[in-house]
C-alpha atoms as a PDB file:
ATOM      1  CA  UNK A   1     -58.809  37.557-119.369  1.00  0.00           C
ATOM      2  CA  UNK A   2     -56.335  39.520-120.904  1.00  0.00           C
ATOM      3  CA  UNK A   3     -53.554  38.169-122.808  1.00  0.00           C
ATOM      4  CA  UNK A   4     -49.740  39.037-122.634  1.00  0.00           C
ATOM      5  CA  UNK A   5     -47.624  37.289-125.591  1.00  0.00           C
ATOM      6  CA  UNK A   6     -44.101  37.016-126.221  1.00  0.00           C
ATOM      7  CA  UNK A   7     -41.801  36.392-128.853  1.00  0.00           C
ATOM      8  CA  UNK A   8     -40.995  32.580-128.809  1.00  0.00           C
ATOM      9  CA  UNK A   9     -37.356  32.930-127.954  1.00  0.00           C
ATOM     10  CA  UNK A  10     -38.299  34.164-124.555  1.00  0.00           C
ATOM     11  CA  UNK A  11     -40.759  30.846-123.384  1.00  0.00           C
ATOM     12  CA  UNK A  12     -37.545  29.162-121.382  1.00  0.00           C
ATOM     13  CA  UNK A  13     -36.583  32.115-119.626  1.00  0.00           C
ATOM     14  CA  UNK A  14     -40.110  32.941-118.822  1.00  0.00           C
ATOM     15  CA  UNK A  15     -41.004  29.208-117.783  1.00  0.00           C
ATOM     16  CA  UNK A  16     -37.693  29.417-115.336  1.00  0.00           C
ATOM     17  CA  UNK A  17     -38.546  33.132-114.017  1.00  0.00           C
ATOM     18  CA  UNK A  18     -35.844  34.234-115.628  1.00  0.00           C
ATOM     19  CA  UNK A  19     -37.919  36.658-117.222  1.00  0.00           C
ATOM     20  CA  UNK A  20     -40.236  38.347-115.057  1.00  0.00           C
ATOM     21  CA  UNK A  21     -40.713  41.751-116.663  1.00  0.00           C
ATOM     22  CA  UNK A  22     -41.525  43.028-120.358  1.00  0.00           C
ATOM     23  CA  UNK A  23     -40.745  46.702-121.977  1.00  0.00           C
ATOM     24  CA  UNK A  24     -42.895  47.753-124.544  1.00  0.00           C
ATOM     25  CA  UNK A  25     -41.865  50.812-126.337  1.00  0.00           C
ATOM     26  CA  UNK A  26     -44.339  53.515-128.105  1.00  0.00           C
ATOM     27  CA  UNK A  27     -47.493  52.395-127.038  1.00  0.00           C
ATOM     28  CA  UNK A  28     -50.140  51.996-124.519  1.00  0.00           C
ATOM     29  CA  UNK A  29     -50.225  48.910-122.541  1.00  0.00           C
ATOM     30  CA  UNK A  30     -53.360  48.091-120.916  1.00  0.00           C
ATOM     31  CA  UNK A  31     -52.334  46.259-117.759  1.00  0.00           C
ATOM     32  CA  UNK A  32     -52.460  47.199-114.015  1.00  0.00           C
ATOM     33  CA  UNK A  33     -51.219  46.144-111.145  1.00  0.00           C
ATOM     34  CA  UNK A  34     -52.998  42.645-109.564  1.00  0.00           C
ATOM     35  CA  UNK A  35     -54.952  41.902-112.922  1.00  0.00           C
ATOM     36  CA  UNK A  36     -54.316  38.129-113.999  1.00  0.00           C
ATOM     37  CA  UNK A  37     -53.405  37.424-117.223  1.00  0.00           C
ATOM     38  CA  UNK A  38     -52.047  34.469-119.868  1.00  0.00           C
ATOM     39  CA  UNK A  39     -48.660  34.287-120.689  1.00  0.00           C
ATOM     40  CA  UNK A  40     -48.286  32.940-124.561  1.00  0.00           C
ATOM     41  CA  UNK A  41     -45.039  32.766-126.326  1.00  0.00           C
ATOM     42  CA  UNK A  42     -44.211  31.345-129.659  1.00  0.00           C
ATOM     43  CA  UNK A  43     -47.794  30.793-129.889  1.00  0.00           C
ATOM     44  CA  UNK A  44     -48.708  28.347-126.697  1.00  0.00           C
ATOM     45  CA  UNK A  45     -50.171  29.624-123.909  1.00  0.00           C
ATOM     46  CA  UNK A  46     -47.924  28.694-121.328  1.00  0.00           C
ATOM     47  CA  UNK A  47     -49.779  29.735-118.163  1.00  0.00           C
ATOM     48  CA  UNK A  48     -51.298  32.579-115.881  1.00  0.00           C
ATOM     49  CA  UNK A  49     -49.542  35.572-114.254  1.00  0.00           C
ATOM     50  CA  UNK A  50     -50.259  38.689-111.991  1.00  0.00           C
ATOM     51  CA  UNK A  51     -49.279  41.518-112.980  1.00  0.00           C
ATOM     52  CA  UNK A  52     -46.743  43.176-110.159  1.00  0.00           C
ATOM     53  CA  UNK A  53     -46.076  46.398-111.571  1.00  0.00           C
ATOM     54  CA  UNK A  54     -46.503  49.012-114.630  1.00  0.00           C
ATOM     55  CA  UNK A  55     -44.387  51.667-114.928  1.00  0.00           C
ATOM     56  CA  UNK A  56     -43.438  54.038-117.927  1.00  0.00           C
ATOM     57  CA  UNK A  57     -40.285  55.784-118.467  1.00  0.00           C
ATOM     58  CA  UNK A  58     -38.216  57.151-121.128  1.00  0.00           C
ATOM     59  CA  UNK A  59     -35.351  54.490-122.765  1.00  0.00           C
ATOM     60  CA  UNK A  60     -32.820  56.623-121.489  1.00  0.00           C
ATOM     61  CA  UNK A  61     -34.091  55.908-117.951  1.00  0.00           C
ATOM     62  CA  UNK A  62     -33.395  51.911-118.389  1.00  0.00           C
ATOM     63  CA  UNK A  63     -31.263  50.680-115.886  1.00  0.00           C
ATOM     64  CA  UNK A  64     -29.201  47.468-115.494  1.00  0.00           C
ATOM     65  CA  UNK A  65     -31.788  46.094-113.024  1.00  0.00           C
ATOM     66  CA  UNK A  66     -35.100  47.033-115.368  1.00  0.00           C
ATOM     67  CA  UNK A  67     -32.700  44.488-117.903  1.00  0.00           C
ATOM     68  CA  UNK A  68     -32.566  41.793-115.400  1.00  0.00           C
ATOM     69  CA  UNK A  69     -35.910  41.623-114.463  1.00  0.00           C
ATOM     70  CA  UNK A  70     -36.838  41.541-118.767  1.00  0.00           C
ATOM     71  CA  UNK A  71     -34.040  38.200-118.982  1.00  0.00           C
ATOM     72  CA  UNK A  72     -30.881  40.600-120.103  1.00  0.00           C
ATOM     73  CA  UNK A  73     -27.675  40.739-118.603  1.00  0.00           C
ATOM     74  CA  UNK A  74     -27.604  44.385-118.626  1.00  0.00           C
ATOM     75  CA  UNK A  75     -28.986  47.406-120.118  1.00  0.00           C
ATOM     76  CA  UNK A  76     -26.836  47.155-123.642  1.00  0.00           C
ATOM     77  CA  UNK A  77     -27.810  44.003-124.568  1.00  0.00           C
ATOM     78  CA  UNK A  78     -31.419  44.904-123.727  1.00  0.00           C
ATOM     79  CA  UNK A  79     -31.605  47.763-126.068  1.00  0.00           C
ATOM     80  CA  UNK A  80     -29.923  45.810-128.753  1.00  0.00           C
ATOM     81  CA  UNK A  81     -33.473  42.952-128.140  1.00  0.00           C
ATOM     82  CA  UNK A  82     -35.571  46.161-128.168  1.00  0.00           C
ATOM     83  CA  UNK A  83     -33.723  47.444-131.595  1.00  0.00           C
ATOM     84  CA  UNK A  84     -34.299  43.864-132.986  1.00  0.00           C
ATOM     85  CA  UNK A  85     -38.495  44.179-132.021  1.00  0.00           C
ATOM     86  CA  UNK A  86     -38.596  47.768-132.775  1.00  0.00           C
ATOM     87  CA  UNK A  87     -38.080  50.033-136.524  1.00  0.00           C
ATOM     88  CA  UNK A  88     -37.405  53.100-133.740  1.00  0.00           C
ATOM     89  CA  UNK A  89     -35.730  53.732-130.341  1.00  0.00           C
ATOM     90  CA  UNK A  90     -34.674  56.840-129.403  1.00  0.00           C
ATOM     91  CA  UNK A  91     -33.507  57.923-125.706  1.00  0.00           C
ATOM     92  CA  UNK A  92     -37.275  59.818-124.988  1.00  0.00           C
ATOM     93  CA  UNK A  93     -38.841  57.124-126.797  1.00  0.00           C
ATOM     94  CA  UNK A  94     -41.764  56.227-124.108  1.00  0.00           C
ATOM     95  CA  UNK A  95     -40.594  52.399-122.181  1.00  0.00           C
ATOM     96  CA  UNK A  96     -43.548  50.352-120.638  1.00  0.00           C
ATOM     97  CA  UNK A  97     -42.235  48.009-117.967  1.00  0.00           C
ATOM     98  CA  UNK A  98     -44.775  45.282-116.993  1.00  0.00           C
ATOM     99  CA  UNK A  99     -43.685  43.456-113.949  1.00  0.00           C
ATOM    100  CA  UNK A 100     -45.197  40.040-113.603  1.00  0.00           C
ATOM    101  CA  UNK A 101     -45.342  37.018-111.639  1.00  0.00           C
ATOM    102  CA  UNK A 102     -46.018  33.237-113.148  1.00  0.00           C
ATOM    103  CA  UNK A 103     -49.173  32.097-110.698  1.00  0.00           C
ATOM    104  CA  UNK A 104     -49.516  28.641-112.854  1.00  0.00           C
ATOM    105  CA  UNK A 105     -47.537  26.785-115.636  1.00  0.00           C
ATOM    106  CA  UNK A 106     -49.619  24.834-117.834  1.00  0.00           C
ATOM    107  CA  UNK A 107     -47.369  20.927-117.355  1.00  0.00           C
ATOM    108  CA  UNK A 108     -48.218  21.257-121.268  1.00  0.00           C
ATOM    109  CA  UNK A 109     -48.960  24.087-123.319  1.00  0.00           C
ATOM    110  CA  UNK A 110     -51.660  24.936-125.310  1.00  0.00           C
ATOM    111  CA  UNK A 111     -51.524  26.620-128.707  1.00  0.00           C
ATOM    112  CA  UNK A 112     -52.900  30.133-128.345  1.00  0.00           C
ATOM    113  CA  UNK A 113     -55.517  29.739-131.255  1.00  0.00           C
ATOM    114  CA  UNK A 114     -57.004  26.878-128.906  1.00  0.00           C
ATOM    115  CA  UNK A 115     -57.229  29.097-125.556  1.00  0.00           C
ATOM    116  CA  UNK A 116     -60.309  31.118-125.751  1.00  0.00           C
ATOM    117  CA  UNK A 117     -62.024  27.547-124.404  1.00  0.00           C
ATOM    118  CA  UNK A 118     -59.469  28.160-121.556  1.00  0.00           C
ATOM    119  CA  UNK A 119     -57.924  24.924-122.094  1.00  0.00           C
ATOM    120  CA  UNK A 120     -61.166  23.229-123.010  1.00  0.00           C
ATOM    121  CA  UNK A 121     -61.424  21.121-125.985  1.00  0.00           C
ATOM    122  CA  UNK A 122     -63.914  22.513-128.707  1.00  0.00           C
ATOM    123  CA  UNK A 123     -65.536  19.143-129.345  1.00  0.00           C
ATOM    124  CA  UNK A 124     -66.598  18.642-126.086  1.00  0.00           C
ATOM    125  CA  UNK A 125     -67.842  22.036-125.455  1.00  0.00           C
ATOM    126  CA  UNK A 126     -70.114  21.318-128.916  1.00  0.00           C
ATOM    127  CA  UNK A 127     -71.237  18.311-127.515  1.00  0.00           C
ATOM    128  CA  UNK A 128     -71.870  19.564-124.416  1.00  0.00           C
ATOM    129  CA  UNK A 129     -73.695  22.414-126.019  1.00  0.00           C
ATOM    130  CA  UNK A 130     -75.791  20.457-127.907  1.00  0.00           C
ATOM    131  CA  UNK A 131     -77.007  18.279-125.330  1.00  0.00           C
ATOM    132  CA  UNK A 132     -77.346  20.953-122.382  1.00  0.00           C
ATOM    133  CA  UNK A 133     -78.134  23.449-123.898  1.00  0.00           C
ATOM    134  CA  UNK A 134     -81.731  25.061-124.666  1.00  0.00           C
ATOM    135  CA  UNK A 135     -81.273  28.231-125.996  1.00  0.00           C
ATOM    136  CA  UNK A 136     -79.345  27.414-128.569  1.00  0.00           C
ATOM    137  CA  UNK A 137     -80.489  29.238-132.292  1.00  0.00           C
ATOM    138  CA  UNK A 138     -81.177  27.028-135.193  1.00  0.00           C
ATOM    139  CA  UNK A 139     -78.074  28.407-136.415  1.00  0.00           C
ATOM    140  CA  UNK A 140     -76.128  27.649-133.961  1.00  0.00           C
ATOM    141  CA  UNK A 141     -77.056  24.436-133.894  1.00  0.00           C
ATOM    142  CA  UNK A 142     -76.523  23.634-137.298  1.00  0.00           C
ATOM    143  CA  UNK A 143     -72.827  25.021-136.882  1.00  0.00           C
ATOM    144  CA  UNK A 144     -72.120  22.984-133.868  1.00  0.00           C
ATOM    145  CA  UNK A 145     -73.819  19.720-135.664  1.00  0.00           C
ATOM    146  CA  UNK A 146     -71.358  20.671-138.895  1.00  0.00           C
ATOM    147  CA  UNK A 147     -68.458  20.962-136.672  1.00  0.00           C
ATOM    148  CA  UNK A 148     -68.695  17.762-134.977  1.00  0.00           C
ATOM    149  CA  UNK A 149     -69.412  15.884-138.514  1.00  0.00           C
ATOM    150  CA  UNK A 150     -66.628  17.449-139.755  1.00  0.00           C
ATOM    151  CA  UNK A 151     -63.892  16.891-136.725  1.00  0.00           C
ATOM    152  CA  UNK A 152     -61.870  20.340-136.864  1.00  0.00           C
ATOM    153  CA  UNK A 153     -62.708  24.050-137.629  1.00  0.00           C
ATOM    154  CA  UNK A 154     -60.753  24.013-140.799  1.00  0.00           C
ATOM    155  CA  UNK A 155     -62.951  21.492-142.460  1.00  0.00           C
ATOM    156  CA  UNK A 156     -66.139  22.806-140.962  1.00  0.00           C
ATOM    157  CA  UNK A 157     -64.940  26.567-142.523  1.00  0.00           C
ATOM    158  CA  UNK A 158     -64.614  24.865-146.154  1.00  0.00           C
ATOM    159  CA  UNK A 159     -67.911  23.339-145.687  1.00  0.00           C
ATOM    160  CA  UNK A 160     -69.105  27.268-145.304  1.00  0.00           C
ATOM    161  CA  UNK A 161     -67.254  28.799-148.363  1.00  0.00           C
ATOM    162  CA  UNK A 162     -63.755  28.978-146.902  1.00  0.00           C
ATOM    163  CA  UNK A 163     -61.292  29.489-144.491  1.00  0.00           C
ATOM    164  CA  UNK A 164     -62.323  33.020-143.542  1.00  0.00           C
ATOM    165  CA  UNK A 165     -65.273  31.259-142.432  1.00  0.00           C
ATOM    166  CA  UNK A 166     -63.593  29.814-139.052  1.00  0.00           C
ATOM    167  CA  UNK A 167     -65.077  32.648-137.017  1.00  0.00           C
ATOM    168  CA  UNK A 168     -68.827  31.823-137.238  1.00  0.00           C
ATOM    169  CA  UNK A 169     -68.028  28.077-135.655  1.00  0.00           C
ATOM    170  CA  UNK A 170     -65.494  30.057-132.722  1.00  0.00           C
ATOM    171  CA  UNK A 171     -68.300  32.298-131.930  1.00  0.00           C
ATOM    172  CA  UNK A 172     -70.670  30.029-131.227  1.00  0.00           C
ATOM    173  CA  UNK A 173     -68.114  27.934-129.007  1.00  0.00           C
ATOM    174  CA  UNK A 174     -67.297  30.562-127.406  1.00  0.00           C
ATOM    175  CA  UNK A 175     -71.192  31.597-126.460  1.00  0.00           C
ATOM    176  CA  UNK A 176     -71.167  27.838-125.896  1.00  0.00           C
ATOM    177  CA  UNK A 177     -68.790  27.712-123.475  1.00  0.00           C
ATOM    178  CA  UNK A 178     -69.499  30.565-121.398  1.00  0.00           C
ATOM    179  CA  UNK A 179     -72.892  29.431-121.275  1.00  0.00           C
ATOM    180  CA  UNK A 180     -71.351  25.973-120.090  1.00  0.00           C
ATOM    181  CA  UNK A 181     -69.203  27.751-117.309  1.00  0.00           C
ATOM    182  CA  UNK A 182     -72.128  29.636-116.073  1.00  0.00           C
ATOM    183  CA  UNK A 183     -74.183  26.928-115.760  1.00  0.00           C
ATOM    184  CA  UNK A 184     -70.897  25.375-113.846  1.00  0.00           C
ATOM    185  CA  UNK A 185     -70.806  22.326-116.495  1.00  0.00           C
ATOM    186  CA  UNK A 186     -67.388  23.371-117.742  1.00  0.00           C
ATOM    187  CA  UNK A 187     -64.615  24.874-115.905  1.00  0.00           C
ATOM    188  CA  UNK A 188     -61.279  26.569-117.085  1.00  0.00           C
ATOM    189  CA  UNK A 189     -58.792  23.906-117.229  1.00  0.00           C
ATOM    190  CA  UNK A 190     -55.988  26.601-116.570  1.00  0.00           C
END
């Protein structure tokens, strides 16, 4: 699932669908119409949303009502947000708007680093792993068996020479857990 993250200034007005729209200047934006997505903001994950609409037009085009639907008043103090985010904006500078609708608020959100288990806690999905799964590499479970001894991925990652280390142990979670979903042990919690 594809992620779309905000700023964390924006999480109340997006909680209260205040904010239901997001312009991106001066690049792509990979989103299209009825494709789900997760909302983060200030690093949490604060729930799904279907993307309404995408549609690209030039700042100078911004109206009032594109503002609104971003969680401005009006179309000044929306420029002034996309000056702070922005080193450039010039009138035929290229404006993404991404329409969205909020589908499901998490009633607590998770911290984006922890999402790629969908809301799933990475010590279960090891143990899990380790005791339903067969096709597991020696590796892997070695990893797995380190990362349960040790209690958290930063500890585990020292064990392995460091902190740039952390990505071998998500890896094989996240092979874990999609095996775990497949075989309809685990389910998204979101």
């Amino acid at each position: 699932m594809k992620n779309l993250k905000f700023d964390g200034r924006y999480k109340d007005d997006i909680i209260s669908g205040k904010k239901r729209a997001t312009i991106r200047l001066g690049r792509k934006v990979n989103f299209k119409p009825g494709e789900e997505v997760l909302i983060h903001s200030g690093g949490y994950v604060l729930g799904k949303a279907r993307i309404k609409s995408v549609v690209t037009k030039k700042v100078a085009e911004l109206t009032d009502e594109d503002a609104r639907k971003d969680g401005f008043r009006n179309r000044e103090e929306l420029l002034e947000a996309l000056r702070q985010h922005y080193k450039f904006v010039k009138p035929d500078s290229p404006a993404t708007i991404v329409e969205f609708e909020i589908i499901k608020l998490l009633d607590k959100p998770i911290l984006s680093a922890d999402y790629p288990y969908e809301g799933n806690n990475p010590i279960e999905i090891a143990e899990l792993a380790l005791k339903h799964l067969d096709n597991l590499s020696f590796e892997d479970i070695a990893l797995l068996k380190l990362f349960l001894r040790e209690g958290s991925l930063r500890k585990a990652a020292m064990k392995l020479g460091g902190l740039n280390k952390r990505y071998k142990i998500r890896e094989v979670l996240r092979k874990a857990y999609e095996e775990l979903k497949k075989r309809g042990i685990m389910k998204p919690k979101i």
